[in-house]
Protein backbone atom coordinates (compact mmCIF):
# COMPACT_ATOMS: atom_id res chain seq x y z
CA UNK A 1 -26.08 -0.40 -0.44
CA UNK A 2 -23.08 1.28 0.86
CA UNK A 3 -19.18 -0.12 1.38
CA UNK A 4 -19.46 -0.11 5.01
CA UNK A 5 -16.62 0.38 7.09
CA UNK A 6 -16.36 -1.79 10.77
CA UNK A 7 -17.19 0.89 12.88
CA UNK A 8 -20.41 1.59 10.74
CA UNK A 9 -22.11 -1.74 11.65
CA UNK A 10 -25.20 0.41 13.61
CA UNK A 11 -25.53 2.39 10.65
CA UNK A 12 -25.51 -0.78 8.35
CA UNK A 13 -28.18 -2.50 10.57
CA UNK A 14 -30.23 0.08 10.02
CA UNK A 15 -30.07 0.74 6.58
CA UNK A 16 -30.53 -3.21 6.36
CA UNK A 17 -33.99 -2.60 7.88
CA UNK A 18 -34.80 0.49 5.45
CA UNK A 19 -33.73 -1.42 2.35
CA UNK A 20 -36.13 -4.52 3.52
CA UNK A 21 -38.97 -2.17 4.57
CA UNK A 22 -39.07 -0.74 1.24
CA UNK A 23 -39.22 -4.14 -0.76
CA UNK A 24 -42.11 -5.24 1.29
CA UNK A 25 -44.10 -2.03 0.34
CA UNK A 26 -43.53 -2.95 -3.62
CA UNK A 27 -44.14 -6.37 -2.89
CA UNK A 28 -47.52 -5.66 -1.02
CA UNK A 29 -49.10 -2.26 -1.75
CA UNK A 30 -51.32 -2.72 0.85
CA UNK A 31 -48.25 -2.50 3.87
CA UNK A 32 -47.81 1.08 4.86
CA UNK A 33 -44.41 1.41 5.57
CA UNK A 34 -43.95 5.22 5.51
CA UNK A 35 -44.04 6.03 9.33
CA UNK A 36 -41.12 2.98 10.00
CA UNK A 37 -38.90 3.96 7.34
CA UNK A 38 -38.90 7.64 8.53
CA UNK A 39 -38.43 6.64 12.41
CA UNK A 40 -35.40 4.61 10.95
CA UNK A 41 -34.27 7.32 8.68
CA UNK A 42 -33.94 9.65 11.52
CA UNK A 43 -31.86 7.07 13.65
CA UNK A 44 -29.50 6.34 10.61
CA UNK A 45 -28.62 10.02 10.68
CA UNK A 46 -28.64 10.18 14.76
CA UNK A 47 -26.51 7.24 14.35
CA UNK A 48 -24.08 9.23 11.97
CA UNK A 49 -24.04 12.25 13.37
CA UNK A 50 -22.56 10.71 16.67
CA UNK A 51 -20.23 8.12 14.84
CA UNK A 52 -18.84 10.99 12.95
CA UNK A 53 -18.66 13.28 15.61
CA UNK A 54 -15.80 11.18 17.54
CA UNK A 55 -13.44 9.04 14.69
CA UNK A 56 -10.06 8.16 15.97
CA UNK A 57 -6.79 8.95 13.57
CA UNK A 58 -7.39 5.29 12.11
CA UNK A 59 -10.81 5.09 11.83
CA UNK A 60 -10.61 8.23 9.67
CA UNK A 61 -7.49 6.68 7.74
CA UNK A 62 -10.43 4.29 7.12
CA UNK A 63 -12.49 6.81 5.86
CA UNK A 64 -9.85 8.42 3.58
CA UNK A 65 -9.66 4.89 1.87
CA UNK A 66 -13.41 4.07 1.12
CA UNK A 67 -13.53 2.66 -1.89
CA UNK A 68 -16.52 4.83 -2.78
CA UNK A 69 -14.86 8.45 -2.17
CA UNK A 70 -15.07 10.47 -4.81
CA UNK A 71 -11.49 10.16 -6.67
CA UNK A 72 -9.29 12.77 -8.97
CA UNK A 73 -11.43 11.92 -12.12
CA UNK A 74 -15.08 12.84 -10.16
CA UNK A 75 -13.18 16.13 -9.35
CA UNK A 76 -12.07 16.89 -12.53
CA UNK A 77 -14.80 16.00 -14.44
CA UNK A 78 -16.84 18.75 -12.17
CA UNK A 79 -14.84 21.04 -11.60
CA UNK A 80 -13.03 21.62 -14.42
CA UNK A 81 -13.68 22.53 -18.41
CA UNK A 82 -12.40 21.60 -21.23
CA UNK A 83 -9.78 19.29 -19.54
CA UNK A 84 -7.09 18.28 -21.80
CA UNK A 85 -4.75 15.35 -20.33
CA UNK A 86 -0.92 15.55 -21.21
CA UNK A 87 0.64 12.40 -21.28
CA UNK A 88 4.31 11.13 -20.50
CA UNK A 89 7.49 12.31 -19.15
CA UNK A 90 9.59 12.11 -22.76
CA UNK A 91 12.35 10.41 -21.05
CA UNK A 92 10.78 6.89 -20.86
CA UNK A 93 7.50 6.24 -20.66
CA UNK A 94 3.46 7.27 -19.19
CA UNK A 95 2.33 6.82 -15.88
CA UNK A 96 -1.33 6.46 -15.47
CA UNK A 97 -1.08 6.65 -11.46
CA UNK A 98 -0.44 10.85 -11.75
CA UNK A 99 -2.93 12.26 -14.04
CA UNK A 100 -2.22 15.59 -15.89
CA UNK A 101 -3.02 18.46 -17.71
CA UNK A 102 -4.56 21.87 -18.51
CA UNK A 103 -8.00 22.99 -18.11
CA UNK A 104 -10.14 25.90 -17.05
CA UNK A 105 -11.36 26.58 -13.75
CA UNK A 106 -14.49 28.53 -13.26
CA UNK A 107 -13.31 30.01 -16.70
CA UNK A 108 -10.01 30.63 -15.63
CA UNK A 109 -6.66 28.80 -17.29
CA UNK A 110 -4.94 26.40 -15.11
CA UNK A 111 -2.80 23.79 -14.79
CA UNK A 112 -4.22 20.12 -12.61
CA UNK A 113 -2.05 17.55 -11.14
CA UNK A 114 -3.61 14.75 -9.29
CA UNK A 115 -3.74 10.72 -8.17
CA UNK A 116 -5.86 8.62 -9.80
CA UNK A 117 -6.61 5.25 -7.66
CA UNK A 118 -9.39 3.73 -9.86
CA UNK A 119 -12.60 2.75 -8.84
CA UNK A 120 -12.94 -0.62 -9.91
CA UNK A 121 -9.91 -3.67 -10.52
CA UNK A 122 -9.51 -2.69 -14.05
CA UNK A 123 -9.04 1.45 -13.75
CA UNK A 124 -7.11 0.23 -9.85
CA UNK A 125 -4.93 -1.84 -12.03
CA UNK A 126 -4.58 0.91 -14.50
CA UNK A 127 -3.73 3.73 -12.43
CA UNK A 128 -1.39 1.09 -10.24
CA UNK A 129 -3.81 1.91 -6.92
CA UNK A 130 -2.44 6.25 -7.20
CA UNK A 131 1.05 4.87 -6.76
CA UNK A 132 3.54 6.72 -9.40
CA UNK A 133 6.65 5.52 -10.61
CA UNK A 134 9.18 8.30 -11.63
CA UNK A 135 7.93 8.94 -14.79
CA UNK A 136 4.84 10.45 -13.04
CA UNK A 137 6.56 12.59 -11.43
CA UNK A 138 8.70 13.43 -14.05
CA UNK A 139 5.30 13.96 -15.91
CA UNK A 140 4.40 16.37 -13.02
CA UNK A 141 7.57 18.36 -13.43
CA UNK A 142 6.59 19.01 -17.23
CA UNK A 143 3.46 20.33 -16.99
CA UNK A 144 4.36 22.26 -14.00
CA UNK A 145 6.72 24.16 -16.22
CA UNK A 146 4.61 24.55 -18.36
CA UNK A 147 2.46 26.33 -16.38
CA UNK A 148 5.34 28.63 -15.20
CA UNK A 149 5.91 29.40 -18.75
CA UNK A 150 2.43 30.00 -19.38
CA UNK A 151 1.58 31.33 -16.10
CA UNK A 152 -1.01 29.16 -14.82
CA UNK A 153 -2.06 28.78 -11.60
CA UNK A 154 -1.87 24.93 -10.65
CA UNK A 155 -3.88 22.93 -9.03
CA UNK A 156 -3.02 19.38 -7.17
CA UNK A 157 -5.10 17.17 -5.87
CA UNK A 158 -3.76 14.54 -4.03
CA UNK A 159 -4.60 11.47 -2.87
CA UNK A 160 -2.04 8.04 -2.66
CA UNK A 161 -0.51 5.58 0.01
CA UNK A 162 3.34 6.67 -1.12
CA UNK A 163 4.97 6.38 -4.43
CA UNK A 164 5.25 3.12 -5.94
CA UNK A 165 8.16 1.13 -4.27
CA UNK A 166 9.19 -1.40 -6.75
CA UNK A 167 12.42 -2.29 -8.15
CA UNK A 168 11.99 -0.84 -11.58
CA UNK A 169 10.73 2.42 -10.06
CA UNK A 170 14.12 2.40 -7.68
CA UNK A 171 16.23 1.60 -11.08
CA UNK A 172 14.37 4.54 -12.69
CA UNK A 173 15.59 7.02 -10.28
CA UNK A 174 11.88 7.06 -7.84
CA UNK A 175 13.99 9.37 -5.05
CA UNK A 176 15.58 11.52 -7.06
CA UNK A 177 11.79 12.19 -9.27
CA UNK A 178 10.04 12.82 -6.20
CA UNK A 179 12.51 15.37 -4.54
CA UNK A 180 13.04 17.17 -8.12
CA UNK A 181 9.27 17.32 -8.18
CA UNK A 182 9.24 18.86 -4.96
CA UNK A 183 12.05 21.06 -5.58
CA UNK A 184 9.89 22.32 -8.58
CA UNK A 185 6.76 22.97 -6.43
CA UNK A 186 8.80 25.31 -4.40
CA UNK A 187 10.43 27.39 -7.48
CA UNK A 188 7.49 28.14 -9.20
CA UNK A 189 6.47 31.82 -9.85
CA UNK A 190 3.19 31.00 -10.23
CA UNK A 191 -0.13 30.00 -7.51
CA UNK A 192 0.01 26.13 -6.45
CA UNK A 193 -3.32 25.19 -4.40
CA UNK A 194 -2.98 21.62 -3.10
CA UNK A 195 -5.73 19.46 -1.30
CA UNK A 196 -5.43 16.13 0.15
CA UNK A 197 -8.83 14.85 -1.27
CA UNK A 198 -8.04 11.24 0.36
CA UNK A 199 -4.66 9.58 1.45
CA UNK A 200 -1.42 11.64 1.51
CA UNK A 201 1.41 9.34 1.92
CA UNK A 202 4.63 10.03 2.43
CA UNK A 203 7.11 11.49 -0.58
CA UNK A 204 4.36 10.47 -2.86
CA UNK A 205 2.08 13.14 -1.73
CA UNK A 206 4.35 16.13 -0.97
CA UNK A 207 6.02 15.78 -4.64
CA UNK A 208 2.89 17.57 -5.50
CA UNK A 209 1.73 18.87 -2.57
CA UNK A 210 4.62 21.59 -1.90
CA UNK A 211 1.98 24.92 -2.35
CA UNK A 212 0.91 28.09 -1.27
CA UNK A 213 -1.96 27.07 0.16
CA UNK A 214 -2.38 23.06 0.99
CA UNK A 215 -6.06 22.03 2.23
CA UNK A 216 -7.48 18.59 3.36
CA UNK A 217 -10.97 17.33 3.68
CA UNK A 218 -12.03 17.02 7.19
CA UNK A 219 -11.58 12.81 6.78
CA UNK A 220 -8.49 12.83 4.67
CA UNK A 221 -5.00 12.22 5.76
CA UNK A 222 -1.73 13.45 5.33
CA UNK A 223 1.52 11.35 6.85
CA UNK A 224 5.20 10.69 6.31
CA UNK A 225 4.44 7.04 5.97
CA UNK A 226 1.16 4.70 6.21
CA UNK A 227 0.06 3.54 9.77
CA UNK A 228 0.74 0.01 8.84
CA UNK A 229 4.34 0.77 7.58
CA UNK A 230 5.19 2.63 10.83
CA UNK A 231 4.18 -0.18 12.52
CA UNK A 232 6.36 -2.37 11.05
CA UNK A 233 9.41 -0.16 11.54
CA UNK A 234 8.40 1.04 15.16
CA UNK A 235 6.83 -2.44 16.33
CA UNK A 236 7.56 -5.38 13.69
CA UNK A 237 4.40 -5.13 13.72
CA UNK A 238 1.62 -4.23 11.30
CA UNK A 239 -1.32 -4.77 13.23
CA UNK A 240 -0.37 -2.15 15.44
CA UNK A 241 -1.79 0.27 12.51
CA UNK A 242 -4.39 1.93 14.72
CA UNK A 243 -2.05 2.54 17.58
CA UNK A 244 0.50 4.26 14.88
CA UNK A 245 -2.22 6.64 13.32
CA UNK A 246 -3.44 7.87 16.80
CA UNK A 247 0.90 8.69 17.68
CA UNK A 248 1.13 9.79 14.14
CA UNK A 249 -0.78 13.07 14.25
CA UNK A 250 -2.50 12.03 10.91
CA UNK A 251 -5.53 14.11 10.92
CA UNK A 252 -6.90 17.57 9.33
CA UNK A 253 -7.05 18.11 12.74
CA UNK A 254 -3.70 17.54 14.23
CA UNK A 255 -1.96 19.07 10.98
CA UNK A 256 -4.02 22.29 11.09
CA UNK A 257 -2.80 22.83 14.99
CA UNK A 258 0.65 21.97 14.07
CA UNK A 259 0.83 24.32 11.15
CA UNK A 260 1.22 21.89 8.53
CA UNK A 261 -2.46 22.76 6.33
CA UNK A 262 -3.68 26.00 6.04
CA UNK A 263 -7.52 24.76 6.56
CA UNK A 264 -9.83 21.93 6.31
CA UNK A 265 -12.60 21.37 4.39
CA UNK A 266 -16.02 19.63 5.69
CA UNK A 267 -17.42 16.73 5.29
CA UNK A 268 -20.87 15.60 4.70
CA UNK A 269 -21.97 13.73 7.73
CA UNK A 270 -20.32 10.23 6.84
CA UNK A 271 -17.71 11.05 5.10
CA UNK A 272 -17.01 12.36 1.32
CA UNK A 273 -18.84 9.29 -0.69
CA UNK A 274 -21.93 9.56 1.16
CA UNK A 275 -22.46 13.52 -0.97
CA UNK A 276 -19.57 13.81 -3.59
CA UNK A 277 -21.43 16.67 -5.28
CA UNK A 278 -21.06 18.44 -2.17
CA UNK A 279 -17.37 17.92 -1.54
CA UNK A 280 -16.78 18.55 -4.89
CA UNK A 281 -17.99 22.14 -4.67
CA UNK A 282 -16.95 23.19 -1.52
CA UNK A 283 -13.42 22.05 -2.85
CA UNK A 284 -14.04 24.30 -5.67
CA UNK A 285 -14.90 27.46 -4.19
CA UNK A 286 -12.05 26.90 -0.88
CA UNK A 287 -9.66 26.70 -4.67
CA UNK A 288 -11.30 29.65 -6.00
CA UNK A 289 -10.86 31.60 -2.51
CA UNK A 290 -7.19 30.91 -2.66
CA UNK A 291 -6.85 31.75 -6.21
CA UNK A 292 -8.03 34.97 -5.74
CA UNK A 293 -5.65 35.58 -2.59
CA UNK A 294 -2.75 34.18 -3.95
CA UNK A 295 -2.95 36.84 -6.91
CA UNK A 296 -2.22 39.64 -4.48
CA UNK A 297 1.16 38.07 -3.51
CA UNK A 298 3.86 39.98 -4.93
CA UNK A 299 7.15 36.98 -5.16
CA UNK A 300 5.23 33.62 -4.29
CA UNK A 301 8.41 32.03 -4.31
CA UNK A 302 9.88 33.43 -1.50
CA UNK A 303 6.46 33.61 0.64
CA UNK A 304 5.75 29.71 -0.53
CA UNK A 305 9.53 28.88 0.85
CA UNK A 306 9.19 30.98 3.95
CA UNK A 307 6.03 28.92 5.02
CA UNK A 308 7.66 25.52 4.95
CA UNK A 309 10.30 26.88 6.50
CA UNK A 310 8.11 28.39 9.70
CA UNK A 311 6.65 24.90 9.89
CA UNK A 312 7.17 23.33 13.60
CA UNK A 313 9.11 26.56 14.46
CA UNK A 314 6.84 28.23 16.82
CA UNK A 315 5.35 24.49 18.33
């Protein structure tokens, strides 16, 4: 059975009915179930494709937070060889929420940089839910020089509500980690591909998400705050999430138009976690594609700077 969201409950009914269908044939050999389960089959994909085909800015939020999508450690385990993690910033400590290291990409040395929610309450606990304290960042910052010194291509995948807002991160210097960590994304000499694989919240996000090239899955989203918090500032309150998404311009969608991405990348039909494998590769070869344009840029500092700076200029 599937984590079904609210909006799914058509889908869920039917499943339901599949799920009981198919016990009764291997409790009774004699039922012939066949014919049922393929007329509900076909509905439960009717039912999708039209669900699917219409999601409001929160109901995809929704999506982008399904516990089931597939996560930073699905992506790297598939898409990358011979991954070798680097751990802590050597200033204070390791941060479990960024995740970090070099690899090889379709044979190819790089550098990956992602947020790691967890799938379960032990990893979530773990990797503090893809929230990073400074030292993640900080973490980030190393390895991307390393990369420059190297010159590796890096690769970020992101995917967190925000940075981690507690007191000791604020102590540790959380604003000043995230904007050096975007400041470094914007000076290196060297590719940076980014994709919003899930959530991209706020300073937490675009501390690694400052690239060349910066793709989302079609259900993914990328915002300067959560819906709920911009609620709470706009409205007191929180409950006006769904209102705040739709104002928000959250979506692959919405960013695409506005200039913000530089292209989306599909779905299956209900969502990422209903075909990781999928995802996983068309992620991979929309990286690849990049890669390989990327490489004919002459100074990729000055054309990465340039495109942040044309960003709401011609709107």
């Amino acid at each position: 059975m599937h984590n079904y969201l609210d909006f799914e409950k058509p889908i869920s009914d039917l499943e339901g009915k599949i799920i009981e269908l198919k016990k009764l044939a291997e409790e009774d050999e004699s039922v012939n179930t066949e014919d049922e389960i393929a007329r509900l089959e076909a509905r439960v994909q009717e039912a999708m494709e039209d669900i699917y085909s219409k999601l409001s800015a929160w109901q995809k939020t929704q999506v982008a937070r399904h516990p089931s999508r597939p996560h930073f450690v699905d992506y790297a385990n598939a898409l990358f060889e011979d991954f070798t993690p680097l751990a802590g910033d050597r200033g204070f400590a390791e941060d479990a929420a960024i995740q970090a290291g070099l690899a090889r990409f379709r044979g190819q040395p790089v550098a990956v940089i992602g947020q790691e929610k967890g799938n379960d309450t032990k990893t979530r606990i773990k990797h503090n839910f893809g929230s990073a304290r400074p030292e993640g960042y900080r973490k980030a910052i190393r390895v991307m020089e390393l990369a420059e010194r190297f010159g590796l291509p890096v690769i970020t995948l992101v995917d967190t509500a925000g940075a981690y807002p507690g007191m000791d991160a604020e102590e540790r210097g959380q604003a000043e980690a995230i904007a050096r960590s975007t400041e470094t994304c914007l000076n290196l000499k060297v590719p940076l591909v980014s994709i919003i694989i899930g959530e991209g919240g706020s300073g937490g996000a675009i501390a690694i998400a400052t690239g060349d090239k910066v793709f989302m899955l079609e259900n993914s989203v990328y915002s300067v705050i959560s819906p709920e918090g911009a609620a709470s500032i706009l409205w007191r309150d929180s409950a006006r999430a769904r209102e705040a998404a739709t104002n928000m311009k959250i979506t692959a969608e919405d960013l695409k138009e506005l200039g913000v991405i530089d292209g989306i990348i599909p779905e299956p039909v209900g969502g990422a976690h209903r075909d990781p494998q999928a995802v996983i590769k068309a992620a991979g070869d929309t990286i690849a594609e990049a890669l390989e344009e990327l490489a004919k840029v002459e100074d990729l500092r000055s054309h990465r700077r340039k495109k942040f700076l044309a960003i709401g200029r011609n709107l």
